[in-house]
PDB file of N, CA and C in Angstrom:
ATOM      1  N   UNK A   1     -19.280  11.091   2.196  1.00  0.00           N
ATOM      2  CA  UNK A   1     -18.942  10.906   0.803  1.00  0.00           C
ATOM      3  C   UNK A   1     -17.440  11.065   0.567  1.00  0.00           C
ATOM      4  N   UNK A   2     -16.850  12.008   1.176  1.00  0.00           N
ATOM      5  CA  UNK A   2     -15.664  12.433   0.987  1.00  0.00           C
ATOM      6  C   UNK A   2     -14.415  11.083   1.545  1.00  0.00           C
ATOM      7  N   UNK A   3     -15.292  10.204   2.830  1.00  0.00           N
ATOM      8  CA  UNK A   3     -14.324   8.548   2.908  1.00  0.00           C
ATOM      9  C   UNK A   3     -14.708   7.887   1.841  1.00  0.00           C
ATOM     10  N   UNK A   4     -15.854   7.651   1.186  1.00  0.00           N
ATOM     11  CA  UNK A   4     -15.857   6.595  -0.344  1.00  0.00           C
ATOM     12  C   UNK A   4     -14.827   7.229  -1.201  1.00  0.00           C
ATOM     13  N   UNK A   5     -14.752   8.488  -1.519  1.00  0.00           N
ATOM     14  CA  UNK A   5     -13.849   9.224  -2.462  1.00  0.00           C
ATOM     15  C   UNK A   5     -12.378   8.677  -1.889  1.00  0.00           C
ATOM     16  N   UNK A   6     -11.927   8.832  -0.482  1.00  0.00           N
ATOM     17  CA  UNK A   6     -10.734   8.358  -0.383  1.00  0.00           C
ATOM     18  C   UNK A   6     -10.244   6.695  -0.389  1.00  0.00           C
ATOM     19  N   UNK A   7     -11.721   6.076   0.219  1.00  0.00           N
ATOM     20  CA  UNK A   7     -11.102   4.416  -0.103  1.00  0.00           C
ATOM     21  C   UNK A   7     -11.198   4.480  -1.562  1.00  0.00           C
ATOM     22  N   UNK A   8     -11.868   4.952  -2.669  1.00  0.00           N
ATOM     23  CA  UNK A   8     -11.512   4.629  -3.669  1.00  0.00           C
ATOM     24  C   UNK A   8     -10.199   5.064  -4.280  1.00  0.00           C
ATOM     25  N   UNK A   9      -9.480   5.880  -4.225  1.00  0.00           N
ATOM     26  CA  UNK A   9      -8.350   6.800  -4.285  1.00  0.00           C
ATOM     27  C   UNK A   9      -7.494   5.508  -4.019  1.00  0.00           C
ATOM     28  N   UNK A  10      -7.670   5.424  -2.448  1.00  0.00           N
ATOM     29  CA  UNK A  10      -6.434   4.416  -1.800  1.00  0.00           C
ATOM     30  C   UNK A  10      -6.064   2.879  -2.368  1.00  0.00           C
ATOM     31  N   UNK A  11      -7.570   2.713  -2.892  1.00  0.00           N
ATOM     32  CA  UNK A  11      -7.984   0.771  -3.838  1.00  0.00           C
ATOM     33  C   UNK A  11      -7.016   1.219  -5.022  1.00  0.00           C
ATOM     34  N   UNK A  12      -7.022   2.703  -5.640  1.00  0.00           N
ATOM     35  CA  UNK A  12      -6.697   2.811  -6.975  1.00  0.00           C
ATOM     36  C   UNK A  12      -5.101   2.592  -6.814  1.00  0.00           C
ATOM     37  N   UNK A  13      -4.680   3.103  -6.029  1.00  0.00           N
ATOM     38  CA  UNK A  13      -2.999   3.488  -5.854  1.00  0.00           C
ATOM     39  C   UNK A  13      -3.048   2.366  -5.145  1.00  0.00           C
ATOM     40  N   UNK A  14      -3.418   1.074  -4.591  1.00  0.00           N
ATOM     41  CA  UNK A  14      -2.527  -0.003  -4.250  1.00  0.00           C
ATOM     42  C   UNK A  14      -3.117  -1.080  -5.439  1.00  0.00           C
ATOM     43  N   UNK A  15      -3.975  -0.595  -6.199  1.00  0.00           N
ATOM     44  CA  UNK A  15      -3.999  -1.532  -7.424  1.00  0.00           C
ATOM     45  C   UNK A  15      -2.581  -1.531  -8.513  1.00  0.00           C
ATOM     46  N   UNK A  16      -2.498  -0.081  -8.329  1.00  0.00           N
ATOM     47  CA  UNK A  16      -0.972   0.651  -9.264  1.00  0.00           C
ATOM     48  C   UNK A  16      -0.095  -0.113  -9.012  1.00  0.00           C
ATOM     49  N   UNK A  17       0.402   0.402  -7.338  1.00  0.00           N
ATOM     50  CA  UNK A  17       1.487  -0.355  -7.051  1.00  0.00           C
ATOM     51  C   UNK A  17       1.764  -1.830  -6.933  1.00  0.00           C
ATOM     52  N   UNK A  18       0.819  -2.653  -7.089  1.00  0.00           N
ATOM     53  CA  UNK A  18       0.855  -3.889  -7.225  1.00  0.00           C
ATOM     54  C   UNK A  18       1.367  -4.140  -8.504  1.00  0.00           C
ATOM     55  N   UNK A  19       0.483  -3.290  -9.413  1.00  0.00           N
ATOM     56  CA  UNK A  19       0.845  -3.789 -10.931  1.00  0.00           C
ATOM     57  C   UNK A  19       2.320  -3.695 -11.171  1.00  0.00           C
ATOM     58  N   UNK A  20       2.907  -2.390 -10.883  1.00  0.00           N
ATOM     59  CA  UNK A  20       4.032  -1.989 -10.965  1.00  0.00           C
ATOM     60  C   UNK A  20       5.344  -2.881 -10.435  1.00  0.00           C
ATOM     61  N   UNK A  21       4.844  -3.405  -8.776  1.00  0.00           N
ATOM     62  CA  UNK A  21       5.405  -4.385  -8.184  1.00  0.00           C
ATOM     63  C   UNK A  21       5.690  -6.021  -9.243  1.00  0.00           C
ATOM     64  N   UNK A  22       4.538  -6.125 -10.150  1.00  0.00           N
ATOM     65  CA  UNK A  22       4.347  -7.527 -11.034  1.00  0.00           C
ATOM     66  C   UNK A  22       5.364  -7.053 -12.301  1.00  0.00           C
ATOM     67  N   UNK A  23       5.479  -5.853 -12.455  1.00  0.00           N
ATOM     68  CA  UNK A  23       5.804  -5.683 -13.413  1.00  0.00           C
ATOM     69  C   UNK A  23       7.744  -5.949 -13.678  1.00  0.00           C
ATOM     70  N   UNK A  24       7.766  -5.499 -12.262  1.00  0.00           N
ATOM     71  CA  UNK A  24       9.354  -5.201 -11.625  1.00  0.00           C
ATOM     72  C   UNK A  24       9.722  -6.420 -11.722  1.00  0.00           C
ATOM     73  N   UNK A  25       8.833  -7.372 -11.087  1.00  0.00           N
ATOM     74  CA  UNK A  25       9.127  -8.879 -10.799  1.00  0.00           C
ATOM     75  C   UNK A  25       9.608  -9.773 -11.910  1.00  0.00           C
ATOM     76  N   UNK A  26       8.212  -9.658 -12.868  1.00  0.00           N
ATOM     77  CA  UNK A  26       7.927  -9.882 -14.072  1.00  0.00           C
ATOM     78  C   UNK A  26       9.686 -10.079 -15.203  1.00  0.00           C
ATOM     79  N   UNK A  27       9.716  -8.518 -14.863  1.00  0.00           N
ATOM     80  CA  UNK A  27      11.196  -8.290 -15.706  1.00  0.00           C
ATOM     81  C   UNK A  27      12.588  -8.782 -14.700  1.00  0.00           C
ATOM     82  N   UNK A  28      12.749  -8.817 -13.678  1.00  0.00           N
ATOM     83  CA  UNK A  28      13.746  -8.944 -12.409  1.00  0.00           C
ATOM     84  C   UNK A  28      14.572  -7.514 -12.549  1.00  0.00           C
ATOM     85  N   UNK A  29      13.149  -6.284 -12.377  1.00  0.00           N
ATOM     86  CA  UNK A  29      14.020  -4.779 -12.244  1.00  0.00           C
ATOM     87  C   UNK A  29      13.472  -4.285 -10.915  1.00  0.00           C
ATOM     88  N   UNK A  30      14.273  -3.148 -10.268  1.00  0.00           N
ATOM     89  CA  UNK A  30      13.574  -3.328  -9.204  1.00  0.00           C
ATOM     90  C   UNK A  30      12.277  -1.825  -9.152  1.00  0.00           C
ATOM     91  N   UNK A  31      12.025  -1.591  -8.421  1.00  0.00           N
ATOM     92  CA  UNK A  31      10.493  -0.362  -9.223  1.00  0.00           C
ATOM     93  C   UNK A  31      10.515   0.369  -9.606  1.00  0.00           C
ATOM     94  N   UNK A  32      11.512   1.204  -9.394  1.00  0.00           N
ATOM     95  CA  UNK A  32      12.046   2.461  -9.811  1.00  0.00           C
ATOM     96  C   UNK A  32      12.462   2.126 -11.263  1.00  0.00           C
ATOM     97  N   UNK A  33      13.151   1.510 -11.906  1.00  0.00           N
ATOM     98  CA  UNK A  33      13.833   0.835 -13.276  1.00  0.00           C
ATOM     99  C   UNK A  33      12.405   0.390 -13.807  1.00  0.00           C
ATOM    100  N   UNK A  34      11.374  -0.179 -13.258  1.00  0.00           N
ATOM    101  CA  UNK A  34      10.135  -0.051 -14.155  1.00  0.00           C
ATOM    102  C   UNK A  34       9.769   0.823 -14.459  1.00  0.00           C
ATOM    103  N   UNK A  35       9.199   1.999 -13.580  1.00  0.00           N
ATOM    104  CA  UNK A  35       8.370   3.178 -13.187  1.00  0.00           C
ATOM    105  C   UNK A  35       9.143   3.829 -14.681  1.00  0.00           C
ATOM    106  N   UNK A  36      10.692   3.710 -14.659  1.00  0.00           N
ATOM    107  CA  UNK A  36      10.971   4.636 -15.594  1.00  0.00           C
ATOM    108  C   UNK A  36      10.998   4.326 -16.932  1.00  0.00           C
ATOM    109  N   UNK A  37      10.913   2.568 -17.139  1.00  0.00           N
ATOM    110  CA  UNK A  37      11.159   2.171 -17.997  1.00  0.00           C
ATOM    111  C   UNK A  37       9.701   2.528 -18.753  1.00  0.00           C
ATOM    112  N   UNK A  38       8.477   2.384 -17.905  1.00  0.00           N
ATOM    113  CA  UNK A  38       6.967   2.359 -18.597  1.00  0.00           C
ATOM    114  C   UNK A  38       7.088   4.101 -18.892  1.00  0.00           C
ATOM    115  N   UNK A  39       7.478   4.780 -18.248  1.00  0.00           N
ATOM    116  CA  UNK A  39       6.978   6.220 -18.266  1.00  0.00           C
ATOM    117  C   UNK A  39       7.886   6.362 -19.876  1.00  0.00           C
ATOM    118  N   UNK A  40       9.097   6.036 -20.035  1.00  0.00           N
ATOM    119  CA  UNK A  40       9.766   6.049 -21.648  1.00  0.00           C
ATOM    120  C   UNK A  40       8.874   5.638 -22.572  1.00  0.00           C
ATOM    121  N   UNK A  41       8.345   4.635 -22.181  1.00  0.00           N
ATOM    122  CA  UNK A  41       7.795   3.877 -23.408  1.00  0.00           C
ATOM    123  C   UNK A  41       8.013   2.323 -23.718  1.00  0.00           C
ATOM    124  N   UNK A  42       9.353   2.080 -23.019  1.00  0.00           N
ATOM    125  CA  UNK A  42      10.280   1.074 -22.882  1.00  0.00           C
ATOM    126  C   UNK A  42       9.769  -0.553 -23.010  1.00  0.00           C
ATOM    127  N   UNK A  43       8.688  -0.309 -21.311  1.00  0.00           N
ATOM    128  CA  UNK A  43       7.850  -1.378 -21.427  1.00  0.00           C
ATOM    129  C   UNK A  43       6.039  -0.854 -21.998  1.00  0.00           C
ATOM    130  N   UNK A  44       5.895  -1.686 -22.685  1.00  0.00           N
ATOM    131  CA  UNK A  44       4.591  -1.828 -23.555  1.00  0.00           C
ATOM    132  C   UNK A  44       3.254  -2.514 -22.305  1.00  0.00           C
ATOM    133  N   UNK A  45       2.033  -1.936 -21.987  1.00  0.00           N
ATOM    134  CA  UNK A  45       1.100  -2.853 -21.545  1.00  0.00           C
ATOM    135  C   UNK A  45      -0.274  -2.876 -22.276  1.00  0.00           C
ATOM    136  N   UNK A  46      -0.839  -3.934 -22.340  1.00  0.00           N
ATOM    137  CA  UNK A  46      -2.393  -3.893 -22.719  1.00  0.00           C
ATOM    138  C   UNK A  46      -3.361  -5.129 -22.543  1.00  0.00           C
ATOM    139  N   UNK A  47      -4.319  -4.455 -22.014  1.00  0.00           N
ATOM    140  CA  UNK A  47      -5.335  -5.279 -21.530  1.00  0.00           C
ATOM    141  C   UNK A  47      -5.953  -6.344 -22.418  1.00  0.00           C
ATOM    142  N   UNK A  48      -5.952  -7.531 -21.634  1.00  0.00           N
ATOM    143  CA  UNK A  48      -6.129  -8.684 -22.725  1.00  0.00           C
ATOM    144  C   UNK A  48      -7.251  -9.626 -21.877  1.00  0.00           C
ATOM    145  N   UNK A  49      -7.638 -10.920 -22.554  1.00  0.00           N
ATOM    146  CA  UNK A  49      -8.670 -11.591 -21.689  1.00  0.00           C
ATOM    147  C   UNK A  49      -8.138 -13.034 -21.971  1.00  0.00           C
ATOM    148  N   UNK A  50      -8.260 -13.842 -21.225  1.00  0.00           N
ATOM    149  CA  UNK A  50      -7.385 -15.362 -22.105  1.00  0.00           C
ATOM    150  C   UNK A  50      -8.329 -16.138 -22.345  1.00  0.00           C
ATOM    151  N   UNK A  51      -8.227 -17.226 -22.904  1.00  0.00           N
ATOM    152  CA  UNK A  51      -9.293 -18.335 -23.415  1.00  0.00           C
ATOM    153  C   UNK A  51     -10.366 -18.656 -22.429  1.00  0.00           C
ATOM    154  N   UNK A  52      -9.746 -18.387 -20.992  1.00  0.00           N
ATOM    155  CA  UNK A  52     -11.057 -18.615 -19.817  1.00  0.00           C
ATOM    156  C   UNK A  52     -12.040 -17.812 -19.561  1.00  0.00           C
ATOM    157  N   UNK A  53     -11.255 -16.628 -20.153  1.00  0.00           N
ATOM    158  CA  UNK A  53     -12.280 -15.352 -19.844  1.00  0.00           C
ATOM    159  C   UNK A  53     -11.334 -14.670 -18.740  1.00  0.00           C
ATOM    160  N   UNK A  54     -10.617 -15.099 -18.192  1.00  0.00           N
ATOM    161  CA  UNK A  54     -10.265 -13.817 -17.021  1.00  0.00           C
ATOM    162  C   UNK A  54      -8.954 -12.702 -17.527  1.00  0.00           C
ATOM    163  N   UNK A  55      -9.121 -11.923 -17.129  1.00  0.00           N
ATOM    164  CA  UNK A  55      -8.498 -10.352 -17.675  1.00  0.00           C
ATOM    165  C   UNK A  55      -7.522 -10.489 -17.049  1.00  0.00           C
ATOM    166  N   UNK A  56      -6.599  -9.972 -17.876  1.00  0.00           N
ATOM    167  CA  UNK A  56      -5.034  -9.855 -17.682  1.00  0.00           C
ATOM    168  C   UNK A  56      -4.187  -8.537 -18.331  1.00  0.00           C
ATOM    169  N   UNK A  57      -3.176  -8.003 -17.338  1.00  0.00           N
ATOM    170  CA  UNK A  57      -1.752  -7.033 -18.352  1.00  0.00           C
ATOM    171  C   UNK A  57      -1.050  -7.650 -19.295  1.00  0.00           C
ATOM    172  N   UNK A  58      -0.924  -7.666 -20.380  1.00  0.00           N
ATOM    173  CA  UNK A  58      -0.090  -8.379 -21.070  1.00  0.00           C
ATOM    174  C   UNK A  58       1.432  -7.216 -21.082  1.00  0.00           C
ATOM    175  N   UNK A  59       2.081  -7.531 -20.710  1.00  0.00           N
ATOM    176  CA  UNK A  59       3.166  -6.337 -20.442  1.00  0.00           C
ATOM    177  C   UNK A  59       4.559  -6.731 -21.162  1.00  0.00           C
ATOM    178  N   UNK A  60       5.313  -5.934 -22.288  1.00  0.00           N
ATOM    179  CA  UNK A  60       5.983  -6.649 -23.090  1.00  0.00           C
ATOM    180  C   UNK A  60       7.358  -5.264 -22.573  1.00  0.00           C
ATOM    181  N   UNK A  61       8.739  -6.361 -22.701  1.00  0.00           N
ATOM    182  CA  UNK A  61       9.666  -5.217 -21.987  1.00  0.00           C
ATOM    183  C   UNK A  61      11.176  -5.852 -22.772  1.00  0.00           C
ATOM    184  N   UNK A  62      11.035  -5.313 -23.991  1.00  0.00           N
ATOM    185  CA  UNK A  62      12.091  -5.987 -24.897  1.00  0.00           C
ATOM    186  C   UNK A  62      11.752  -7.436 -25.951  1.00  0.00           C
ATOM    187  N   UNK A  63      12.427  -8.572 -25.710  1.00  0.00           N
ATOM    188  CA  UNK A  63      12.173  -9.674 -26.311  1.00  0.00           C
ATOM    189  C   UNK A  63      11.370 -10.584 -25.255  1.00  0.00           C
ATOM    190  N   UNK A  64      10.728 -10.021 -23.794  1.00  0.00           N
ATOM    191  CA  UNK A  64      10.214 -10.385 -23.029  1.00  0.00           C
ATOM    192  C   UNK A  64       8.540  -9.837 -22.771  1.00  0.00           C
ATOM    193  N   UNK A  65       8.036 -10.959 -22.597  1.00  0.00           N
ATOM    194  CA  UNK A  65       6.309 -10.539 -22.074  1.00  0.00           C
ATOM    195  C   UNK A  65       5.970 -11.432 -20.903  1.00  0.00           C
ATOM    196  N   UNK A  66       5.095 -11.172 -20.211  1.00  0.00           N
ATOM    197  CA  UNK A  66       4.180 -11.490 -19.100  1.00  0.00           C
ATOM    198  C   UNK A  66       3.325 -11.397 -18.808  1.00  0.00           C
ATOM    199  N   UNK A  67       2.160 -12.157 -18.296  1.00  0.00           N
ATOM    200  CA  UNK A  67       0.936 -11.965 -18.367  1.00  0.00           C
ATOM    201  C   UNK A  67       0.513 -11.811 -16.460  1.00  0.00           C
ATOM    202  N   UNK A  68      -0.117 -10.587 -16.225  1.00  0.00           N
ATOM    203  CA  UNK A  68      -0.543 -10.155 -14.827  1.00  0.00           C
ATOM    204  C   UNK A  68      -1.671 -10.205 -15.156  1.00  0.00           C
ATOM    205  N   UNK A  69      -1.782 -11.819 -14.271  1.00  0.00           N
ATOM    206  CA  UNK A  69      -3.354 -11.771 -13.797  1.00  0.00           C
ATOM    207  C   UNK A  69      -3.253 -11.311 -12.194  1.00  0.00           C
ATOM    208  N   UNK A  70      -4.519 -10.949 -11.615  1.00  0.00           N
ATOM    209  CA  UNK A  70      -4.797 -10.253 -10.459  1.00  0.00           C
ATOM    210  C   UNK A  70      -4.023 -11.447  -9.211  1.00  0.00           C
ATOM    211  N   UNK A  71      -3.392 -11.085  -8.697  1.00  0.00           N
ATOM    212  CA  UNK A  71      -2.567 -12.427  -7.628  1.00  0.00           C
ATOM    213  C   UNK A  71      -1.900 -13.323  -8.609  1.00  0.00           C
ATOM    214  N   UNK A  72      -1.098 -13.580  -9.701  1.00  0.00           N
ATOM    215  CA  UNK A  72      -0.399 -13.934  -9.881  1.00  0.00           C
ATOM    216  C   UNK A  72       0.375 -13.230 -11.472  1.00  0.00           C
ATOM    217  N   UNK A  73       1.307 -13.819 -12.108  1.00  0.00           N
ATOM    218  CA  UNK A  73       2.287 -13.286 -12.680  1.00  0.00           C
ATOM    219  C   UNK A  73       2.529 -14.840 -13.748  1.00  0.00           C
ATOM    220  N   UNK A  74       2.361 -14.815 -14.557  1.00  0.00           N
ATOM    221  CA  UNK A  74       2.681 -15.780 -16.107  1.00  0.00           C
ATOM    222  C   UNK A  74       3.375 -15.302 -17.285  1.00  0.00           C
ATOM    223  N   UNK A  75       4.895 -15.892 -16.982  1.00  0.00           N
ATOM    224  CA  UNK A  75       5.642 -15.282 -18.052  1.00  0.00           C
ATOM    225  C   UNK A  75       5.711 -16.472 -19.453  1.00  0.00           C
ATOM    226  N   UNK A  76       5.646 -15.686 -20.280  1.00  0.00           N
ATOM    227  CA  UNK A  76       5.245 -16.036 -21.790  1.00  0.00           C
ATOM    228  C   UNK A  76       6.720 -16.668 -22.130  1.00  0.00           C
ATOM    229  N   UNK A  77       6.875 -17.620 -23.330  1.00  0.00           N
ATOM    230  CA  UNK A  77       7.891 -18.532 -23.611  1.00  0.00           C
ATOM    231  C   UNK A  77       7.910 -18.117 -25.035  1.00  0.00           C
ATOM    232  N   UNK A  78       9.051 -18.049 -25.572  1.00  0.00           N
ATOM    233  CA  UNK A  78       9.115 -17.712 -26.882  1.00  0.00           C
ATOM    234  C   UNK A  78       9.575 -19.508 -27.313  1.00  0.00           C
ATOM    235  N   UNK A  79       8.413 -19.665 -28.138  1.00  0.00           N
ATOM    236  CA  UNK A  79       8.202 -21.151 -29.256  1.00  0.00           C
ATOM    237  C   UNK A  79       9.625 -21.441 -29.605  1.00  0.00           C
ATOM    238  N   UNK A  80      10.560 -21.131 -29.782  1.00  0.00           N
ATOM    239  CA  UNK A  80      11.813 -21.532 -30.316  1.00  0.00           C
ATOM    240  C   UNK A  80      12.764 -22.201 -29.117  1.00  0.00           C
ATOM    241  N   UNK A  81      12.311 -21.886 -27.949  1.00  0.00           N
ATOM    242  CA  UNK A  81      13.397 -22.492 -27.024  1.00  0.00           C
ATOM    243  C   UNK A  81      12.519 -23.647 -26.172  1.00  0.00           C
TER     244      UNK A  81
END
């Protein structure tokens, strides 16, 4: 029981760091400049679902957002440009 407890542990913390990794990308910061930016408050995330149905981060970091779906990264366009 105590290896299910750790592969789940280990799935959880490379789910993190992925996100974190999308997130870095997402903005062009590198992880550390996320890590600190989310722990401020700085960057905004919340779970969203899109017209297909599949679940996504919607992660907003200034006048910028992005959408993390699982294996890929969709950055949002502001209508005016």
């Amino acid at each position: 029981m105590a290896n299910d407890a750790e592969a789940g542990a280990r799935e959880m913390f490379d789910e993190i760091a992925a996100l974190m990794g999308g997130i870095a990308k997402a903005f062009e910061l590198d992880e550390s400049q996320a890590i600190t930016a989310l722990e401020k408050g700085v960057i905004q995330m919340a779970f969203e679902t899109d017209s297909n149905g599949n679940p996504f981060v919607l992660a907003t970091y200034g006048e910028k957002t992005a959408r993390l779906y699982a294996g890929a990264i969709k950055q949002e366009t502001d209508a005016k440009h």
